[in-house]
C-alpha atoms as a PDB file:
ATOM      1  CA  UNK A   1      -4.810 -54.239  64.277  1.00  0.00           C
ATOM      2  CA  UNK A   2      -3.288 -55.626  67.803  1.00  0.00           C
ATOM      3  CA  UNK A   3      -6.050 -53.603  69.618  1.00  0.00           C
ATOM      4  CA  UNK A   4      -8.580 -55.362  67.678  1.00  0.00           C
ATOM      5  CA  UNK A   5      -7.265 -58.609  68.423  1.00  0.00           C
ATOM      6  CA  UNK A   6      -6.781 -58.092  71.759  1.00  0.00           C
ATOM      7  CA  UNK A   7     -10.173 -56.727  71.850  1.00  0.00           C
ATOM      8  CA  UNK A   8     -11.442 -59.512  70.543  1.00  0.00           C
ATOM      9  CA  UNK A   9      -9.840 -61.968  72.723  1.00  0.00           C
ATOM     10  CA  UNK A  10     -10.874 -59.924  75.929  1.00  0.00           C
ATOM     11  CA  UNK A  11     -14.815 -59.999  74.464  1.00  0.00           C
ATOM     12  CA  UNK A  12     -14.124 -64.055  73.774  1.00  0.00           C
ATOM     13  CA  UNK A  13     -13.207 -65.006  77.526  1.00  0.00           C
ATOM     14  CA  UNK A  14     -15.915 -62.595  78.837  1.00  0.00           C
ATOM     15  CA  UNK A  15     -18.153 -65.053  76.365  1.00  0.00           C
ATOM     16  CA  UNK A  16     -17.235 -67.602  77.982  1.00  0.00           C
ATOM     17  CA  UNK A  17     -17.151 -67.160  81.817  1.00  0.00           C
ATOM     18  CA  UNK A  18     -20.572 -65.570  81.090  1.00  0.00           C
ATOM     19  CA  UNK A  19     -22.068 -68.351  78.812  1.00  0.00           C
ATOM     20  CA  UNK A  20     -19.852 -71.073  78.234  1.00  0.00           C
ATOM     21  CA  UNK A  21     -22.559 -73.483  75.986  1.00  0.00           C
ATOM     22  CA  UNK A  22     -23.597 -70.436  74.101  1.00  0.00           C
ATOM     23  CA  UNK A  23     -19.543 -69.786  73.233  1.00  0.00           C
ATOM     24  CA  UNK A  24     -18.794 -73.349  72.265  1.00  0.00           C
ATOM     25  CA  UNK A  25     -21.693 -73.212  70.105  1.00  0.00           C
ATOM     26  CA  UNK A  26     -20.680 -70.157  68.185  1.00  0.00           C
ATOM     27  CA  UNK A  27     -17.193 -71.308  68.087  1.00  0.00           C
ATOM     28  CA  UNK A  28     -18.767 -74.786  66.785  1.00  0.00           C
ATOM     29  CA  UNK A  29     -20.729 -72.720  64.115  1.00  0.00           C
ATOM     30  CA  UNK A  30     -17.735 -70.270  62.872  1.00  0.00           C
ATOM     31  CA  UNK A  31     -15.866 -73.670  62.576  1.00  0.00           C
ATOM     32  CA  UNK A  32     -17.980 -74.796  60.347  1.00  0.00           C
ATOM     33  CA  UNK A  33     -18.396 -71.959  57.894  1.00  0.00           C
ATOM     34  CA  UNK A  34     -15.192 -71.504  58.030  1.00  0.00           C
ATOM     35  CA  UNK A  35     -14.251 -74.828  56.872  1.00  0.00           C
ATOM     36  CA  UNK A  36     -17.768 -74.175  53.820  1.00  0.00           C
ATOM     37  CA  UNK A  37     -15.460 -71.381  52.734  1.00  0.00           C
ATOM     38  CA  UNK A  38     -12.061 -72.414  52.410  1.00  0.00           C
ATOM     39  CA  UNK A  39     -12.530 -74.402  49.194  1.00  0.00           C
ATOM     40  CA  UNK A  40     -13.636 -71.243  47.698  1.00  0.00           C
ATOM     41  CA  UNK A  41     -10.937 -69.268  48.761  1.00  0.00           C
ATOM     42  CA  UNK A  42      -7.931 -71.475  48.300  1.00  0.00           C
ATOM     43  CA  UNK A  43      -9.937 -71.910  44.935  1.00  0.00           C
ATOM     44  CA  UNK A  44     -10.094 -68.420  43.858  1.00  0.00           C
ATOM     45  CA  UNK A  45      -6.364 -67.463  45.531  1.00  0.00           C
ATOM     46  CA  UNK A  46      -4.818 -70.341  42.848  1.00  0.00           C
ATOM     47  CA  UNK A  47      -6.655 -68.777  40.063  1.00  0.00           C
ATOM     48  CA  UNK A  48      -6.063 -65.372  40.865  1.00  0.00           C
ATOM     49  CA  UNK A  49      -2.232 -66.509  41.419  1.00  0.00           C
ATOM     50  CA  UNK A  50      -2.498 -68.298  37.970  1.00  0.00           C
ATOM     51  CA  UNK A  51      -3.666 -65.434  35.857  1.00  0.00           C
ATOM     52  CA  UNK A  52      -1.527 -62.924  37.319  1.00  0.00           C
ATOM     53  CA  UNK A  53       1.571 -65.749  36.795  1.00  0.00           C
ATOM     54  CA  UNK A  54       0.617 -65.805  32.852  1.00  0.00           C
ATOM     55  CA  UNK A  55      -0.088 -62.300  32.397  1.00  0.00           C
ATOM     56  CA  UNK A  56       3.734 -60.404  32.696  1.00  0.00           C
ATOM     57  CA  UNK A  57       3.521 -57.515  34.598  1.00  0.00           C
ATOM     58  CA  UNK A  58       3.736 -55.749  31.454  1.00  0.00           C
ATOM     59  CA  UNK A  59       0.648 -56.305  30.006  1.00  0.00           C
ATOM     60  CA  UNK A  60      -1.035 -55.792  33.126  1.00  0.00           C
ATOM     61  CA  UNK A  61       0.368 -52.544  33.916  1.00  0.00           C
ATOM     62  CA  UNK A  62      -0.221 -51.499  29.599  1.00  0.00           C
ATOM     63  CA  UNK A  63      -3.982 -52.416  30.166  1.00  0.00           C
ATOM     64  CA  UNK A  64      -4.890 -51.024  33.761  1.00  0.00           C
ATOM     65  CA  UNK A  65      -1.814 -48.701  34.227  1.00  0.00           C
ATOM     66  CA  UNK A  66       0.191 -46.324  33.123  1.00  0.00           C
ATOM     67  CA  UNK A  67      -1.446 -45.613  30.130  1.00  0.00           C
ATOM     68  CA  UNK A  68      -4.767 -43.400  29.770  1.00  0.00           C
ATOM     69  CA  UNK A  69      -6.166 -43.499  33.535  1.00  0.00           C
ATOM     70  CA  UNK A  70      -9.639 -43.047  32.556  1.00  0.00           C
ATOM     71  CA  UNK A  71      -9.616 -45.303  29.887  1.00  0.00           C
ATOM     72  CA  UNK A  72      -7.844 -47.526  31.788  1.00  0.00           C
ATOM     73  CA  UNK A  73     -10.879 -47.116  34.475  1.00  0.00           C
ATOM     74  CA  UNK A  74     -12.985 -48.005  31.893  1.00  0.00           C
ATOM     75  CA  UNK A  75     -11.292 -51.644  30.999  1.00  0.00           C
ATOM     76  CA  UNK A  76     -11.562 -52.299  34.102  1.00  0.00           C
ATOM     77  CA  UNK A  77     -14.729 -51.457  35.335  1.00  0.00           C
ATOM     78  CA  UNK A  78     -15.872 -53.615  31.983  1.00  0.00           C
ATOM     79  CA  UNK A  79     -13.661 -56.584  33.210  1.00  0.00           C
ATOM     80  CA  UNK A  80     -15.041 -56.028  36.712  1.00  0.00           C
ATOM     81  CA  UNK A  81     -18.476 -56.274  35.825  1.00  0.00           C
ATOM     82  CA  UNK A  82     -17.935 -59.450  33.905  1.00  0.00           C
ATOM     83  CA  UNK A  83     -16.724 -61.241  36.599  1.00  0.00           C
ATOM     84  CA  UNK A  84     -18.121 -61.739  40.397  1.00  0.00           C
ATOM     85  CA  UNK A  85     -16.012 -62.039  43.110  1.00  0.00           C
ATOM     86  CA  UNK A  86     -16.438 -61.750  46.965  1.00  0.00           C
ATOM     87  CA  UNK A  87     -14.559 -59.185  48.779  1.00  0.00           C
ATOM     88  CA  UNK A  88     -12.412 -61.259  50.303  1.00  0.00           C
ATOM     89  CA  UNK A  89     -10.871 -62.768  47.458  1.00  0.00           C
ATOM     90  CA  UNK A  90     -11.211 -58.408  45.125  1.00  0.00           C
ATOM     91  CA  UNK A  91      -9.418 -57.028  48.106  1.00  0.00           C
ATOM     92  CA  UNK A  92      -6.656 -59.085  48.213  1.00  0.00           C
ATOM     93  CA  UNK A  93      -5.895 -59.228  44.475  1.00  0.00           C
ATOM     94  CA  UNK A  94      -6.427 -55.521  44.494  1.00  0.00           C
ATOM     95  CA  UNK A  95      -3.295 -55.227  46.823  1.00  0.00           C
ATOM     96  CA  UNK A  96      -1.543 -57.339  44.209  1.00  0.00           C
ATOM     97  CA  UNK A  97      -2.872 -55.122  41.470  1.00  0.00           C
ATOM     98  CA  UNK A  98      -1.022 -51.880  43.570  1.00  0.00           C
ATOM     99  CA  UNK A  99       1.980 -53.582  44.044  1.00  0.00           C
ATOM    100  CA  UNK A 100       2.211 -53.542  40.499  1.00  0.00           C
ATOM    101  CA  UNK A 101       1.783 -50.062  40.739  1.00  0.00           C
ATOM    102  CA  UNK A 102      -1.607 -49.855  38.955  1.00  0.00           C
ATOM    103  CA  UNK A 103      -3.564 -46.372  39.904  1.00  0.00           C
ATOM    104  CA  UNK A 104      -5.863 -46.767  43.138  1.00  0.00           C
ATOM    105  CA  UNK A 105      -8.736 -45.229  40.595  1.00  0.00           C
ATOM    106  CA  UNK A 106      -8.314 -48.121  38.698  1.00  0.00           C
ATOM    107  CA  UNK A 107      -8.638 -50.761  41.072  1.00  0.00           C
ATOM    108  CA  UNK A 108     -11.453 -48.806  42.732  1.00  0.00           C
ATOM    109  CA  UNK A 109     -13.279 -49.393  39.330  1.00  0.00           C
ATOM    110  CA  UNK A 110     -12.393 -52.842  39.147  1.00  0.00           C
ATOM    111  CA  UNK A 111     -13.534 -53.956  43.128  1.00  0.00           C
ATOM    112  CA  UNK A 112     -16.489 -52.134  42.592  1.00  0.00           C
ATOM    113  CA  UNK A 113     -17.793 -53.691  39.502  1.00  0.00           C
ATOM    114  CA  UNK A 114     -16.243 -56.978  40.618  1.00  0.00           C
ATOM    115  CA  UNK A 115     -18.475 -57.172  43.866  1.00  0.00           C
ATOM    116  CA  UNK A 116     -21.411 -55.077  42.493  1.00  0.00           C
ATOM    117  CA  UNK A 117     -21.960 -55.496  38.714  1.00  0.00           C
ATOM    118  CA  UNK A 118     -23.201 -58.962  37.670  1.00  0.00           C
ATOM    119  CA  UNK A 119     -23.368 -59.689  33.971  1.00  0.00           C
ATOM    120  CA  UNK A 120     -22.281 -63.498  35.129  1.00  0.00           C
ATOM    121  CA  UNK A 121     -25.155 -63.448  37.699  1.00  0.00           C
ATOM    122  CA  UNK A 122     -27.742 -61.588  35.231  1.00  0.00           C
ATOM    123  CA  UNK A 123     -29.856 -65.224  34.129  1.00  0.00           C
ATOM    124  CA  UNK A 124     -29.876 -65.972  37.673  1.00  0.00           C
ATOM    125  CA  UNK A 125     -31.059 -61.937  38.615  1.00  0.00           C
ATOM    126  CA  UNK A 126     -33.926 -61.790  36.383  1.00  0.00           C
ATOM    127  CA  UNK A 127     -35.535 -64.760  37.786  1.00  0.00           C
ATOM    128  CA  UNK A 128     -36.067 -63.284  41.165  1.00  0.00           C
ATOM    129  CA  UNK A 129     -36.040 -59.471  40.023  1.00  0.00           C
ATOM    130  CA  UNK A 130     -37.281 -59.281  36.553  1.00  0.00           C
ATOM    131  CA  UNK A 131     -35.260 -58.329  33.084  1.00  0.00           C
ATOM    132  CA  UNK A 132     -36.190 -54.727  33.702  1.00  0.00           C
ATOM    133  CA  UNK A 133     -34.626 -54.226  37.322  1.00  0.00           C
ATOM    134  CA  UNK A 134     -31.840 -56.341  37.365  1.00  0.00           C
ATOM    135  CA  UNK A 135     -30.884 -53.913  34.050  1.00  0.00           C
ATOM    136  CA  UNK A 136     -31.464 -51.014  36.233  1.00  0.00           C
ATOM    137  CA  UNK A 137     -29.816 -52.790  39.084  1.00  0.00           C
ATOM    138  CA  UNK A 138     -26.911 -53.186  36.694  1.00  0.00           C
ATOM    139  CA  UNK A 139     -26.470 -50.065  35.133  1.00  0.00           C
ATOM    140  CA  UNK A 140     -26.628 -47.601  38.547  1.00  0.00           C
ATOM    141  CA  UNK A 141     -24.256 -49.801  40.255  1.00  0.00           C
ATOM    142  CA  UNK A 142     -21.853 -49.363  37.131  1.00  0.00           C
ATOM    143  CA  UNK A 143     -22.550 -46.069  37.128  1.00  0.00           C
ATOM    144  CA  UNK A 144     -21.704 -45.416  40.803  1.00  0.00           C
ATOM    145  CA  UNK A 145     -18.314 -47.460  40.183  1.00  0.00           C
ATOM    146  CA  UNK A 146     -17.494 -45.235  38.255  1.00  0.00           C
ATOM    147  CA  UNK A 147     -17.966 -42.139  40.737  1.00  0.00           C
ATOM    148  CA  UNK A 148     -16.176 -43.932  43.161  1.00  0.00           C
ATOM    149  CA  UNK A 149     -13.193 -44.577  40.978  1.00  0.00           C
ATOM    150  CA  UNK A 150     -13.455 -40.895  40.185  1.00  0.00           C
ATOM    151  CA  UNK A 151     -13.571 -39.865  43.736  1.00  0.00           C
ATOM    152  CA  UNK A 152     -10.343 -42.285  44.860  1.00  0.00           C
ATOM    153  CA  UNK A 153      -8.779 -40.700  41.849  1.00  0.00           C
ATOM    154  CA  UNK A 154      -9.217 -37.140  42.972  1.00  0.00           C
ATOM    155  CA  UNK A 155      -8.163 -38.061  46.757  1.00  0.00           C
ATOM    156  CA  UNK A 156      -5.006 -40.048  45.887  1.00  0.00           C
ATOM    157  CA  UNK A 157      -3.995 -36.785  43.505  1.00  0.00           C
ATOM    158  CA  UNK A 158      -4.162 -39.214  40.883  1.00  0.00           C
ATOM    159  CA  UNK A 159      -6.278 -36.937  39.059  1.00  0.00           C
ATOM    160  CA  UNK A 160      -7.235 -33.096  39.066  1.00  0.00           C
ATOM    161  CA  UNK A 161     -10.084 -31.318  39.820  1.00  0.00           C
END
């Protein structure tokens, strides 16, 4: 990760010796996006921090753990594909969801229906797509959680072959 920092920095100050107006502008622009998505973020990092307050670790790991893997795939591919979140805010809870030990198959299932699957987003869907393909839409992309999860599964050993 230092490399790509460094990088990064390197690529910035070459930026600017080349273009300095062009650099400041970009810099003015990432500002500002920035700054549109921190509300979200801060926003979803609370309620994500909330929920996994009030739910013991118990529960959690009964539900999406140790339990039956596949079925526990299952719950959460269907709790995935109720909700919508952006990867930045599924990534991060899914490191909180290994810390507590829950099977990377499982949270493969549940980032993949979280950022693909949109039951939440389906009334807004079928107004630019249609009822028919946003179904479709919906049903492959569940379906291809799925073989993902199944795939992370068999190359974390979590399951056999």
């Amino acid at each position: 990760m230092l490399i790509l920092y460094l990088v990064t920095f390197i690529l910035f100050f070459i930026s600017f010796f080349i273009n300095r107006q062009k650099t400041i502008k970009a810099l003015k622009i990432a500002f500002k996006k920035f700054c549109n998505i921190v509300p979200a973020f801060l926003t979803m990092l609370i309620f994500i921090s909330i929920v996994i307050y009030l739910f013991p670790h118990e529960l959690i790991v009964k539900y999406l753990g140790i339990g039956n893997k596949y079925l526990s795939t299952i719950f959460a591919s269907l709790i995935g594909s109720i909700t919508i979140m952006p990867g930045f805010i599924a990534f991060p809870l899914a490191g909180i969801l290994r810390e507590q030990s829950i099977p990377y198959m499982v949270i493969s299932a549940f980032t993949t229906t979280l950022m693909l699957v949109g039951i939440i987003t389906f009334p807004v869907e079928k107004e630019f797509l249609g009822v028919k393909i946003t179904i479709i839409r919906n049903v492959i992309c569940f379906v291809i959680a799925i073989i993902v999860a199944l795939v992370m599964g068999v190359a974390f050993g979590e399951i056999g072959i």
